[in-house]
PDB file of N, CA and C in Angstrom:
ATOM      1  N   UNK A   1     -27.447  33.864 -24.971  1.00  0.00           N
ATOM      2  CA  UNK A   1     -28.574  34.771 -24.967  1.00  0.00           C
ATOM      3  C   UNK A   1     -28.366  35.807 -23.860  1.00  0.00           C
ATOM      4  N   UNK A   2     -28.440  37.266 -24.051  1.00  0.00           N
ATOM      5  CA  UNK A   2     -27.927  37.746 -23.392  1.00  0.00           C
ATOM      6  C   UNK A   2     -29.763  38.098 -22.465  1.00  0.00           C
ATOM      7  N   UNK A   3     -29.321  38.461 -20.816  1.00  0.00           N
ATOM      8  CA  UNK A   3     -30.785  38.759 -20.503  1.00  0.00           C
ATOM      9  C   UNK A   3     -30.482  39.944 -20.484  1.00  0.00           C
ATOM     10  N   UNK A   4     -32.460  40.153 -20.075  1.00  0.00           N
ATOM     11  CA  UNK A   4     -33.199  41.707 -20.429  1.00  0.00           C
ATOM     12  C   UNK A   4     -33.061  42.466 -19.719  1.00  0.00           C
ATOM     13  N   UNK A   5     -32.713  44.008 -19.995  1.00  0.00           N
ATOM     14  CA  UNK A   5     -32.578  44.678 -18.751  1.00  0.00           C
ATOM     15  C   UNK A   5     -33.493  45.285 -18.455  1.00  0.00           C
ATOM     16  N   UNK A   6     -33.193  45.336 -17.059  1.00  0.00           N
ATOM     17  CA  UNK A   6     -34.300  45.312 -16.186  1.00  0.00           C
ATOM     18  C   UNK A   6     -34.591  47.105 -15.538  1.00  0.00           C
ATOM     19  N   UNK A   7     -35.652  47.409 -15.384  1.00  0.00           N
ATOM     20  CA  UNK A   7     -35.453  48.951 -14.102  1.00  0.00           C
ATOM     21  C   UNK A   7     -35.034  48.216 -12.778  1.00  0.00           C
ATOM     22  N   UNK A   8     -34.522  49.107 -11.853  1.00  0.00           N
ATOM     23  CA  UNK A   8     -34.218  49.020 -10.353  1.00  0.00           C
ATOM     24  C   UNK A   8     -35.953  48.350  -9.539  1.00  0.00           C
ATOM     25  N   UNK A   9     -36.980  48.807 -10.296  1.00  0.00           N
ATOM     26  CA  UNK A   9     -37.967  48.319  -9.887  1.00  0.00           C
ATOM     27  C   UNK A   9     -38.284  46.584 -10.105  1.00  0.00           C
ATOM     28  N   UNK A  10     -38.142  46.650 -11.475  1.00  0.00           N
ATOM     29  CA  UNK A  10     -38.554  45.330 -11.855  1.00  0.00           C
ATOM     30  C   UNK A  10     -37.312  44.575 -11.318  1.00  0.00           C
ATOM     31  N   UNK A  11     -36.257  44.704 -11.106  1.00  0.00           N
ATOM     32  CA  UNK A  11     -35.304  43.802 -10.506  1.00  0.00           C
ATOM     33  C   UNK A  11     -35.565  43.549  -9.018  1.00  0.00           C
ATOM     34  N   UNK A  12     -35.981  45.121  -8.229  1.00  0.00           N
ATOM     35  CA  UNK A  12     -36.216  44.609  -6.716  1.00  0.00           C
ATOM     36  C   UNK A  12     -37.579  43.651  -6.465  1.00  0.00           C
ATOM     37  N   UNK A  13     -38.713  43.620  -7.852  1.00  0.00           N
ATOM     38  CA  UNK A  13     -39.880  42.701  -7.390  1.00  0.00           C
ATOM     39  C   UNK A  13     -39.629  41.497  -7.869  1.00  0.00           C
ATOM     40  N   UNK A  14     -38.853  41.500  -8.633  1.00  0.00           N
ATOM     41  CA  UNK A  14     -37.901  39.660  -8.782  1.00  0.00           C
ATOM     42  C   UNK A  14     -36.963  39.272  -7.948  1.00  0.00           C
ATOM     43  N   UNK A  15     -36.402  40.381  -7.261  1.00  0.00           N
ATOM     44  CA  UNK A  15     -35.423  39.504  -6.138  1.00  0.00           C
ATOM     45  C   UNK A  15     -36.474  39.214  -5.141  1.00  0.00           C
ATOM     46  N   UNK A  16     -37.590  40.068  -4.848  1.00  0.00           N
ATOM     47  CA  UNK A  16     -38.834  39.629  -3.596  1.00  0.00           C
ATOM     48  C   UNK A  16     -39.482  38.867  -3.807  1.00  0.00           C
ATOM     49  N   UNK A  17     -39.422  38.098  -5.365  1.00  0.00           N
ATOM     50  CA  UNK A  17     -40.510  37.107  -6.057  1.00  0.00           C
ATOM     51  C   UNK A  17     -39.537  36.072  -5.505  1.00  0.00           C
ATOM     52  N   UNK A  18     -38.358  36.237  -6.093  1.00  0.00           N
ATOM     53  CA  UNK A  18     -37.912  34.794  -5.726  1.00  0.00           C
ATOM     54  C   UNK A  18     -37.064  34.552  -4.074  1.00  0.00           C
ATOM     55  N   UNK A  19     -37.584  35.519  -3.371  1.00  0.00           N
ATOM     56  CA  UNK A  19     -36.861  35.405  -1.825  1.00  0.00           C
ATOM     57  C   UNK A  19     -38.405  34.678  -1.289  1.00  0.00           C
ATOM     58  N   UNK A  20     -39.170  35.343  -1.708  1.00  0.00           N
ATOM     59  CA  UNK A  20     -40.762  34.295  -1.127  1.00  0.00           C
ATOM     60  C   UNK A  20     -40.879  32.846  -1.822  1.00  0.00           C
ATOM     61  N   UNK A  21     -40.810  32.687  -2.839  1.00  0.00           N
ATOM     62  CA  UNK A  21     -40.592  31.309  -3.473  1.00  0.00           C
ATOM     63  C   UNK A  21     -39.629  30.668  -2.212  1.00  0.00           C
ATOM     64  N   UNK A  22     -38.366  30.699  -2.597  1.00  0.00           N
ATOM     65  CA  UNK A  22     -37.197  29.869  -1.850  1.00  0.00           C
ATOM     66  C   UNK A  22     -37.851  29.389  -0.166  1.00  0.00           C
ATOM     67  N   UNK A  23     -38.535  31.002   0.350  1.00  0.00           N
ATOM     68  CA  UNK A  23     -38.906  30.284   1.915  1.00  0.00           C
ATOM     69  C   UNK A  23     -39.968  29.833   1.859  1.00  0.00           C
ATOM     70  N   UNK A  24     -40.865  29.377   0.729  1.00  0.00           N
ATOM     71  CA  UNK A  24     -42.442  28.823   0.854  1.00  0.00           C
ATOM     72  C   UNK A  24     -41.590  27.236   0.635  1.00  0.00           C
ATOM     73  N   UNK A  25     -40.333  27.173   0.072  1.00  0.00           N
ATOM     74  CA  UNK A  25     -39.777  25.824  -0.734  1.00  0.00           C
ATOM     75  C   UNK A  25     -39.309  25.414   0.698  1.00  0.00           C
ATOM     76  N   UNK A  26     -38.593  26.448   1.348  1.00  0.00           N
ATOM     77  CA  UNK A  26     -38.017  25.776   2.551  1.00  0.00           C
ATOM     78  C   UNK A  26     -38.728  25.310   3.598  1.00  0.00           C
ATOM     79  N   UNK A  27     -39.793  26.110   3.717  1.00  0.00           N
ATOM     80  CA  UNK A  27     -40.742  25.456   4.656  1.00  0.00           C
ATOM     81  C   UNK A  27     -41.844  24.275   4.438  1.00  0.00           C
ATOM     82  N   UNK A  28     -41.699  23.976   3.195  1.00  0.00           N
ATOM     83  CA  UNK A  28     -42.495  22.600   2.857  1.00  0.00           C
ATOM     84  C   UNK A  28     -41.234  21.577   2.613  1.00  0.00           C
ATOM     85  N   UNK A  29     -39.920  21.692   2.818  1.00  0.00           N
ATOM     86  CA  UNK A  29     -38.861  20.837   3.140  1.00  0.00           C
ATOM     87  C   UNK A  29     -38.952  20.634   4.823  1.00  0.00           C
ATOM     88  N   UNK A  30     -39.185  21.847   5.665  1.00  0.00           N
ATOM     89  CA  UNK A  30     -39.234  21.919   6.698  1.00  0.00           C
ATOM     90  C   UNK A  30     -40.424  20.890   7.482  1.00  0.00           C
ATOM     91  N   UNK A  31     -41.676  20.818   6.730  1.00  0.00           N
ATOM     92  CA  UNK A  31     -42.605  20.328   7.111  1.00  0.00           C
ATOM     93  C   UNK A  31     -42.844  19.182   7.173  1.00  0.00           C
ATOM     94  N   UNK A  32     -42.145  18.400   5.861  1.00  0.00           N
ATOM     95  CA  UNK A  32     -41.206  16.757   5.474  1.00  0.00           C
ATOM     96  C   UNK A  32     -40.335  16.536   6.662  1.00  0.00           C
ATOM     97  N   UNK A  33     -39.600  17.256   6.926  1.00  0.00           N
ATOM     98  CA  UNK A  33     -38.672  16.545   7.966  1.00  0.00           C
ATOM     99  C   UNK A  33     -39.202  16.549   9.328  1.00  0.00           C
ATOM    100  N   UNK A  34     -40.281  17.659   9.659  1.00  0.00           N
ATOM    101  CA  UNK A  34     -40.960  17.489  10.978  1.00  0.00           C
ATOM    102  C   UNK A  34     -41.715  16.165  11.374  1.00  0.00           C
ATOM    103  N   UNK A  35     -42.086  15.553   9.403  1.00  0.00           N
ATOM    104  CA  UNK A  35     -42.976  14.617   9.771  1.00  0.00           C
ATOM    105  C   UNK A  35     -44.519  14.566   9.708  1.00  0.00           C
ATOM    106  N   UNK A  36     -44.771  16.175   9.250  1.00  0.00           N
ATOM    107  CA  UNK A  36     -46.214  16.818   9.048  1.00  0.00           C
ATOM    108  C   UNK A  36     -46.327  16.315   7.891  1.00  0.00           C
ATOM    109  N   UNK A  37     -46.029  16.563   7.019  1.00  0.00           N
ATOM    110  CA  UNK A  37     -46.116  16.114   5.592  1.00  0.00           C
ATOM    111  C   UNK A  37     -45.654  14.323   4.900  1.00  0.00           C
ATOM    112  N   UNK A  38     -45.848  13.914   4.306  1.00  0.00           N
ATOM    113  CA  UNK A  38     -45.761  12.806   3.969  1.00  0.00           C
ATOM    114  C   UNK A  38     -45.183  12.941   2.143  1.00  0.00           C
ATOM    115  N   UNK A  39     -44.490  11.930   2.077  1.00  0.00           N
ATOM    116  CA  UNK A  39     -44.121  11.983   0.857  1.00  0.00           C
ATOM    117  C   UNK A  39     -45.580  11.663  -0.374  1.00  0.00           C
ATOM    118  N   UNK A  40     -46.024  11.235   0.238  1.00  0.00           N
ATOM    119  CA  UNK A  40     -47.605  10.860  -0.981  1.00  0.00           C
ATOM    120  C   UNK A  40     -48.468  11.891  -0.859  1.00  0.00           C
ATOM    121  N   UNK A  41     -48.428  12.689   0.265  1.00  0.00           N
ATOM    122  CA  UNK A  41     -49.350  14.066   0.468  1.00  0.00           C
ATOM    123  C   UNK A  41     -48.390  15.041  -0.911  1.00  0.00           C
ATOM    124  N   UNK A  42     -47.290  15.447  -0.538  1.00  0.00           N
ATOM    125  CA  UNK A  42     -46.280  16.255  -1.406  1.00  0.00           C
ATOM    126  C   UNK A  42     -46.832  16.014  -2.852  1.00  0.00           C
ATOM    127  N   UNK A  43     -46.172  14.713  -2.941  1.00  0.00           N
ATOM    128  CA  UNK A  43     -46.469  13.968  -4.599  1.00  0.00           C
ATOM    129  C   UNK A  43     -48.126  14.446  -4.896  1.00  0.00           C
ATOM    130  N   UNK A  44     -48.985  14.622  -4.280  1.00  0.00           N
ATOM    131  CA  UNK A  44     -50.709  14.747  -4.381  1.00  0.00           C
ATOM    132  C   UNK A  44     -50.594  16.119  -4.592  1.00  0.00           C
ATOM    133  N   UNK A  45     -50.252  16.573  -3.795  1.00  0.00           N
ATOM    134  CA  UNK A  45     -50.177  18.393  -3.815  1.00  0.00           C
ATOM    135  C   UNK A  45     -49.378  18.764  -5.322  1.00  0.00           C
ATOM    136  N   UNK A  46     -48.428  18.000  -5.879  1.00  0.00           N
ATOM    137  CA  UNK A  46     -47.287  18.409  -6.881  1.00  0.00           C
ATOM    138  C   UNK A  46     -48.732  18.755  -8.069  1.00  0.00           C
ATOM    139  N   UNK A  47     -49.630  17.845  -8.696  1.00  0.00           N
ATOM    140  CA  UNK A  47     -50.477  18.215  -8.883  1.00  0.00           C
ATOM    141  C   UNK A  47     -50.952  19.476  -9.364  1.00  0.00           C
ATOM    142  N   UNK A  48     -51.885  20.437  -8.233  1.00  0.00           N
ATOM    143  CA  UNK A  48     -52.040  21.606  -8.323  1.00  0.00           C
ATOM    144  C   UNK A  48     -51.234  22.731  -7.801  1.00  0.00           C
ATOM    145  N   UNK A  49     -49.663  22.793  -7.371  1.00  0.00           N
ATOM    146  CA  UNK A  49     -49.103  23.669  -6.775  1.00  0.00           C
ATOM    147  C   UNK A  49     -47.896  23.552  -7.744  1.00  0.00           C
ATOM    148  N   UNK A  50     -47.206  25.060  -8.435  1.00  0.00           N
ATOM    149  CA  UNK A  50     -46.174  25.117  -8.984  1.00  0.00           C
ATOM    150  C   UNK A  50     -44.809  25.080  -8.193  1.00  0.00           C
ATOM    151  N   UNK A  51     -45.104  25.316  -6.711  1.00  0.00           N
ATOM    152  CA  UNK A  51     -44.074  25.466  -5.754  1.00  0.00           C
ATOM    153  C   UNK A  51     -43.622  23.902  -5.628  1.00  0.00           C
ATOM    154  N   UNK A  52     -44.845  23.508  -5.529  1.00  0.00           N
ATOM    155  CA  UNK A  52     -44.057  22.023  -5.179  1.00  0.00           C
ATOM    156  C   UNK A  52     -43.867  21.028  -6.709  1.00  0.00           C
ATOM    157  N   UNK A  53     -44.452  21.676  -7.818  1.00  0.00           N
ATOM    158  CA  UNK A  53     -43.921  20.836  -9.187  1.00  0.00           C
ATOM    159  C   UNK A  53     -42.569  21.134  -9.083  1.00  0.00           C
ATOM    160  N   UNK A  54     -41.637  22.373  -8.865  1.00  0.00           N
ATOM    161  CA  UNK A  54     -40.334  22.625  -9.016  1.00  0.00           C
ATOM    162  C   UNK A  54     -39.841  22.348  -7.818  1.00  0.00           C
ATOM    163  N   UNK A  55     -39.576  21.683  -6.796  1.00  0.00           N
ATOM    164  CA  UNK A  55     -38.893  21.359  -5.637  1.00  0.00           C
ATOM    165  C   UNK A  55     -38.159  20.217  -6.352  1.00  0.00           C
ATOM    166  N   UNK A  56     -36.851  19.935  -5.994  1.00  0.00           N
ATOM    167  CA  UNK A  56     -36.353  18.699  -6.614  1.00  0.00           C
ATOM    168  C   UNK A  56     -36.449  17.606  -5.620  1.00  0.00           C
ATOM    169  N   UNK A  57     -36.832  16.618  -6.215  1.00  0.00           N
ATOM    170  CA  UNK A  57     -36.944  15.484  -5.865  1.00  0.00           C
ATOM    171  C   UNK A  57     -36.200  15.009  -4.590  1.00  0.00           C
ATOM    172  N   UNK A  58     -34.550  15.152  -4.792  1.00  0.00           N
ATOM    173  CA  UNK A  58     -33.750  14.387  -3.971  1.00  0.00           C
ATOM    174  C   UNK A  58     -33.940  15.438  -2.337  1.00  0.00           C
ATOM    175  N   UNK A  59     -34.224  16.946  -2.375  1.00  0.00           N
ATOM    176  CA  UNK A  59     -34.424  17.768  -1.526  1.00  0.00           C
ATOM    177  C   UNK A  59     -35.348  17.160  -0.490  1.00  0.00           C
ATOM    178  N   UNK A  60     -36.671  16.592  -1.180  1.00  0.00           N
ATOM    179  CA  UNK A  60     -37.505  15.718  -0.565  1.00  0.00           C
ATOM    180  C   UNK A  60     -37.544  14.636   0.346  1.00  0.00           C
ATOM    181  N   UNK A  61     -36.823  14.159  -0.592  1.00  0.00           N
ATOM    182  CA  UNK A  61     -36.254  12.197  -0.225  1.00  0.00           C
ATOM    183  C   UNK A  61     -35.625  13.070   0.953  1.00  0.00           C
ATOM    184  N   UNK A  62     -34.261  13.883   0.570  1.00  0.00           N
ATOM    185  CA  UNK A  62     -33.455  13.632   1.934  1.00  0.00           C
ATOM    186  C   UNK A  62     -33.909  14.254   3.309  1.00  0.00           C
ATOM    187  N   UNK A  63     -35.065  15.035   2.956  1.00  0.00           N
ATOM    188  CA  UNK A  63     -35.864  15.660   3.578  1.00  0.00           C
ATOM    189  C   UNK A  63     -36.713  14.736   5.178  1.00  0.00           C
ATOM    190  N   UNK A  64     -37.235  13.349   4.510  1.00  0.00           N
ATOM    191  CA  UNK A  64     -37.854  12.369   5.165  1.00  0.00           C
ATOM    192  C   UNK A  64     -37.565  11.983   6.529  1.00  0.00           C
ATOM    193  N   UNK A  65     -38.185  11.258   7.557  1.00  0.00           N
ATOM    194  CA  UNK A  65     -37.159  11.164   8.897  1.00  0.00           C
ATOM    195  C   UNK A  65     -36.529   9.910   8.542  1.00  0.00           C
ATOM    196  N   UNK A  66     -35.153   9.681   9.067  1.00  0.00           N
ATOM    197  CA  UNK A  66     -34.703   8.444   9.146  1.00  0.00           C
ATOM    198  C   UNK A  66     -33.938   8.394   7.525  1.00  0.00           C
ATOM    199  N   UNK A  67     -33.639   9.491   6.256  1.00  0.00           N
ATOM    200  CA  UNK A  67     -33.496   8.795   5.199  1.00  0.00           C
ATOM    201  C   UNK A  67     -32.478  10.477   5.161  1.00  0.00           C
ATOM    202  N   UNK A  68     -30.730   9.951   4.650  1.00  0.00           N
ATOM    203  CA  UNK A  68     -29.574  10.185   4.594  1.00  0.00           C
ATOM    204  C   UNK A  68     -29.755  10.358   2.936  1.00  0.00           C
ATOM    205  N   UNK A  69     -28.472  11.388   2.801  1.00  0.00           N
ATOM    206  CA  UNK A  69     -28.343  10.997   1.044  1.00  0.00           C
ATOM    207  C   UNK A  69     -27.955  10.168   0.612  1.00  0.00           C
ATOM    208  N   UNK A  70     -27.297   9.259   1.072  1.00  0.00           N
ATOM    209  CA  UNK A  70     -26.627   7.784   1.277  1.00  0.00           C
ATOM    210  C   UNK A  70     -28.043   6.927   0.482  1.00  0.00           C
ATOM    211  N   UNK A  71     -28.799   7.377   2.023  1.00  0.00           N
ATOM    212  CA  UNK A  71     -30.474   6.167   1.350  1.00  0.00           C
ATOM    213  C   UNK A  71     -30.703   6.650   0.330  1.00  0.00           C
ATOM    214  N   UNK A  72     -31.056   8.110   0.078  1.00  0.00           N
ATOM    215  CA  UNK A  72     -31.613   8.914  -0.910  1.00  0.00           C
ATOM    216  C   UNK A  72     -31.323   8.491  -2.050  1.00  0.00           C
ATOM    217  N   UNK A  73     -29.928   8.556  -2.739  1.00  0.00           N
ATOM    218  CA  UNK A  73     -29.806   8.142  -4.117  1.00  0.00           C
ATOM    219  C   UNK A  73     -29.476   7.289  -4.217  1.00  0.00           C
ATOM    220  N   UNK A  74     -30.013   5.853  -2.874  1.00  0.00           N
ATOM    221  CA  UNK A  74     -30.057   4.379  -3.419  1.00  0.00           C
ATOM    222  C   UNK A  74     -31.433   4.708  -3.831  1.00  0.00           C
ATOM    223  N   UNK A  75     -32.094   4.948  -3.397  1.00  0.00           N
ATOM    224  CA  UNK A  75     -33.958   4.824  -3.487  1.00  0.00           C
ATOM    225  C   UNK A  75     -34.077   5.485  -5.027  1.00  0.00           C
ATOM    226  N   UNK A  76     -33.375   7.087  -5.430  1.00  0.00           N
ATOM    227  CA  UNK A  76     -33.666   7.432  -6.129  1.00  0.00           C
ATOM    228  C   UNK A  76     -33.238   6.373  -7.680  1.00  0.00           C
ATOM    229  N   UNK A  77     -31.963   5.854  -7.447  1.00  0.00           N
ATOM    230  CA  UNK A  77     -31.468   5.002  -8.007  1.00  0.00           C
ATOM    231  C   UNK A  77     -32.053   4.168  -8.752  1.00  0.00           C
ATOM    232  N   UNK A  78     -32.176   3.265  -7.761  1.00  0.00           N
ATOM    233  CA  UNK A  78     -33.607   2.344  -7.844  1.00  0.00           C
ATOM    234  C   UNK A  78     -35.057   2.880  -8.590  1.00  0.00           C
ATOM    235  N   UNK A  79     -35.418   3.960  -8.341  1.00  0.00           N
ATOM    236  CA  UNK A  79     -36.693   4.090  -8.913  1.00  0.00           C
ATOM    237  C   UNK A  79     -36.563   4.911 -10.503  1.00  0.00           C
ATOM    238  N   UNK A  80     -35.147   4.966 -10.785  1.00  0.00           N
ATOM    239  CA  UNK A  80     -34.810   5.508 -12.271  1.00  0.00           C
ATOM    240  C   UNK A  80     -35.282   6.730 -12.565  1.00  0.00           C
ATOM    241  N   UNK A  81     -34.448   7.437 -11.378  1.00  0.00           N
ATOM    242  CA  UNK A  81     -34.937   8.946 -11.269  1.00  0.00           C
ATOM    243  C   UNK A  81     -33.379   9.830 -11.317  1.00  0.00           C
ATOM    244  N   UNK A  82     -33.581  10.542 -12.173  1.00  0.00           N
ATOM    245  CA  UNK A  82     -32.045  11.410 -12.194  1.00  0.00           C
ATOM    246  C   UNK A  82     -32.092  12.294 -11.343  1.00  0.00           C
ATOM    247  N   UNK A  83     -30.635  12.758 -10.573  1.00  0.00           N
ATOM    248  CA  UNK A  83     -30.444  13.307  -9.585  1.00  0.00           C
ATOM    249  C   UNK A  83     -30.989  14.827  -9.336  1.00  0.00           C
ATOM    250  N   UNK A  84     -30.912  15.602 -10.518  1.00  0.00           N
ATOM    251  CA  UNK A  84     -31.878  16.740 -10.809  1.00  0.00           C
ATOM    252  C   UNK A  84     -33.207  17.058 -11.543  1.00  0.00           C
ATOM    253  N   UNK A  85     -33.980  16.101 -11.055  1.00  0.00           N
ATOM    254  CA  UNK A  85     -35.154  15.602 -11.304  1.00  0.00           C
ATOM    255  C   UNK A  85     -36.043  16.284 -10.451  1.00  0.00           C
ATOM    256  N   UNK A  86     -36.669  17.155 -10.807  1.00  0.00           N
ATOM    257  CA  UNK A  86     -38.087  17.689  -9.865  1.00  0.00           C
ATOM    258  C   UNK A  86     -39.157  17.001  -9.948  1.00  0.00           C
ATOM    259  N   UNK A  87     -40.083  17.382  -8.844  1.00  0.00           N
ATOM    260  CA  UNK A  87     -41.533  16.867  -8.246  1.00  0.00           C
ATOM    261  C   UNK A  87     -42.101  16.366  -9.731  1.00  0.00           C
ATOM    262  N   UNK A  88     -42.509  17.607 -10.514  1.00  0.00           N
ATOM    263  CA  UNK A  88     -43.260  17.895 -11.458  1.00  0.00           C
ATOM    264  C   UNK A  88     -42.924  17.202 -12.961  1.00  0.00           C
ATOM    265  N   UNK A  89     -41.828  16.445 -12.581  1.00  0.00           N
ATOM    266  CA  UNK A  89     -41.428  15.751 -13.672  1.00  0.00           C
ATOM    267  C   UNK A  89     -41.163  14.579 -13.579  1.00  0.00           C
ATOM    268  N   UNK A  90     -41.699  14.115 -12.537  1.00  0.00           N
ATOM    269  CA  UNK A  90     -41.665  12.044 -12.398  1.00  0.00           C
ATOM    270  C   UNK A  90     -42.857  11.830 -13.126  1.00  0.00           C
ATOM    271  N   UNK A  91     -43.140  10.757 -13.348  1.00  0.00           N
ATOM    272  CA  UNK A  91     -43.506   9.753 -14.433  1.00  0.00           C
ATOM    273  C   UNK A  91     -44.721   9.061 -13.239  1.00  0.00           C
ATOM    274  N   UNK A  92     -45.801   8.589 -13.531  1.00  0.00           N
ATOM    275  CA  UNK A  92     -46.421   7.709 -12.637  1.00  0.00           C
ATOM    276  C   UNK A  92     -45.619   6.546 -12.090  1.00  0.00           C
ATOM    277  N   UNK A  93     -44.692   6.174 -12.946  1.00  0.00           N
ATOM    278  CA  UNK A  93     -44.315   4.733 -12.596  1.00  0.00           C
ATOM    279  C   UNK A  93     -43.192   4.894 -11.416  1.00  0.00           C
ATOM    280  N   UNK A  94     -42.603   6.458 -11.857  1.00  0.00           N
ATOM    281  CA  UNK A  94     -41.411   6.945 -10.674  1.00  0.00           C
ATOM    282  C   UNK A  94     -41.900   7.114  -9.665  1.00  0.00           C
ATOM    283  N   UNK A  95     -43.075   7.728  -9.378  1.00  0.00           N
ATOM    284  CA  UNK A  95     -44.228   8.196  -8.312  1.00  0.00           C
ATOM    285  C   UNK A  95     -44.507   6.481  -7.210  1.00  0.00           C
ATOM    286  N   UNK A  96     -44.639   6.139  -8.078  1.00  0.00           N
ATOM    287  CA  UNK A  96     -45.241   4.391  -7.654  1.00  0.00           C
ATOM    288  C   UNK A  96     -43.751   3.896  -7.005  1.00  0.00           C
ATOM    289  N   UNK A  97     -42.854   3.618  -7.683  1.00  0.00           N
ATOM    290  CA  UNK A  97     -41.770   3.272  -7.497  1.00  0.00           C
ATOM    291  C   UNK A  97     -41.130   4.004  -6.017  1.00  0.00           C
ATOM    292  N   UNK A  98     -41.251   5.061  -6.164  1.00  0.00           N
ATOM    293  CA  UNK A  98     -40.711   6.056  -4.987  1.00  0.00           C
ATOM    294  C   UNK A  98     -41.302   5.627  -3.296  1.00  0.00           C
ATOM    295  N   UNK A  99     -43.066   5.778  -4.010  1.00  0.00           N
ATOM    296  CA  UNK A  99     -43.854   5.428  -2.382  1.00  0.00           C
ATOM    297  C   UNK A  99     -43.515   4.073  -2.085  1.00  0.00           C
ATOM    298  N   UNK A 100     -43.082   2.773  -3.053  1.00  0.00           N
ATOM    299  CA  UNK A 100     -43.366   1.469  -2.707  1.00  0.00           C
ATOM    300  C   UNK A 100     -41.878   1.384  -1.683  1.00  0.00           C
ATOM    301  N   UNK A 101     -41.098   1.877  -1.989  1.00  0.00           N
ATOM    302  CA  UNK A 101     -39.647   1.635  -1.581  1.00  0.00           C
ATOM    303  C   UNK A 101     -39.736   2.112  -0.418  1.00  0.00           C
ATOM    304  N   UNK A 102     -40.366   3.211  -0.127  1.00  0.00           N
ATOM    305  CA  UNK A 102     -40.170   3.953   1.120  1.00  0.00           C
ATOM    306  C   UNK A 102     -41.369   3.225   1.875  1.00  0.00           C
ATOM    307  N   UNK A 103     -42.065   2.226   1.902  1.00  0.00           N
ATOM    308  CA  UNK A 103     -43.406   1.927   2.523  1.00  0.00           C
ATOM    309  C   UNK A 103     -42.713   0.197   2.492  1.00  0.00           C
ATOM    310  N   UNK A 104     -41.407   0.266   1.904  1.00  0.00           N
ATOM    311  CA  UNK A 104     -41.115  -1.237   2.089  1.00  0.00           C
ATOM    312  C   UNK A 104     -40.226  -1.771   3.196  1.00  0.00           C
TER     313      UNK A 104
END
């Protein structure tokens, strides 16, 4: 499929659409690893925020204090979550699975 072309306009307010996306994504990765955020707050927020339905999953996990990609895709492993798996697309039971492991 070939894409649409674009004016010089509509291309510079999609490269500014998605340069604000990426740092609203980085700074709620940022906020996980400070420790402000909690993985069950995130998962609550995934909910009503499209920023955080599309964050991928493992970005998160490895995001956490104390948890390596090493831990990461044992945990993710374990909770039968594929490696390019976003927020917005776990399952309740993945959701459940995710907090119990990390709270175990």
């Amino acid at each position: 499929m070939a894409l649409p072309t674009m004016t010089p306009e509509q291309r510079s307010e999609a490269l500014a659409k998605a340069a604000a996306v990426r740092k609203a994504r980085s700074e709620l990765i940022a906020q996980v690893k400070k420790g402000s955020v909690s993985l069950a707050e995130v998962l609550k927020r995934a909910d009503n925020e499209d920023l955080v339905k599309k964050t991928k999953v493992a970005a998160v996990i490895k995001a956490l204090p104390g948890i390596g990609p090493v831990k990461a895709a044992k945990l993710m492993d374990e909770a039968e979550i594929p490696v390019d798996r976003r927020i917005g697309g776990l399952g309740s039971r993945q959701r459940a699975a995710l907090l119990e492991a990390l709270n175990a």
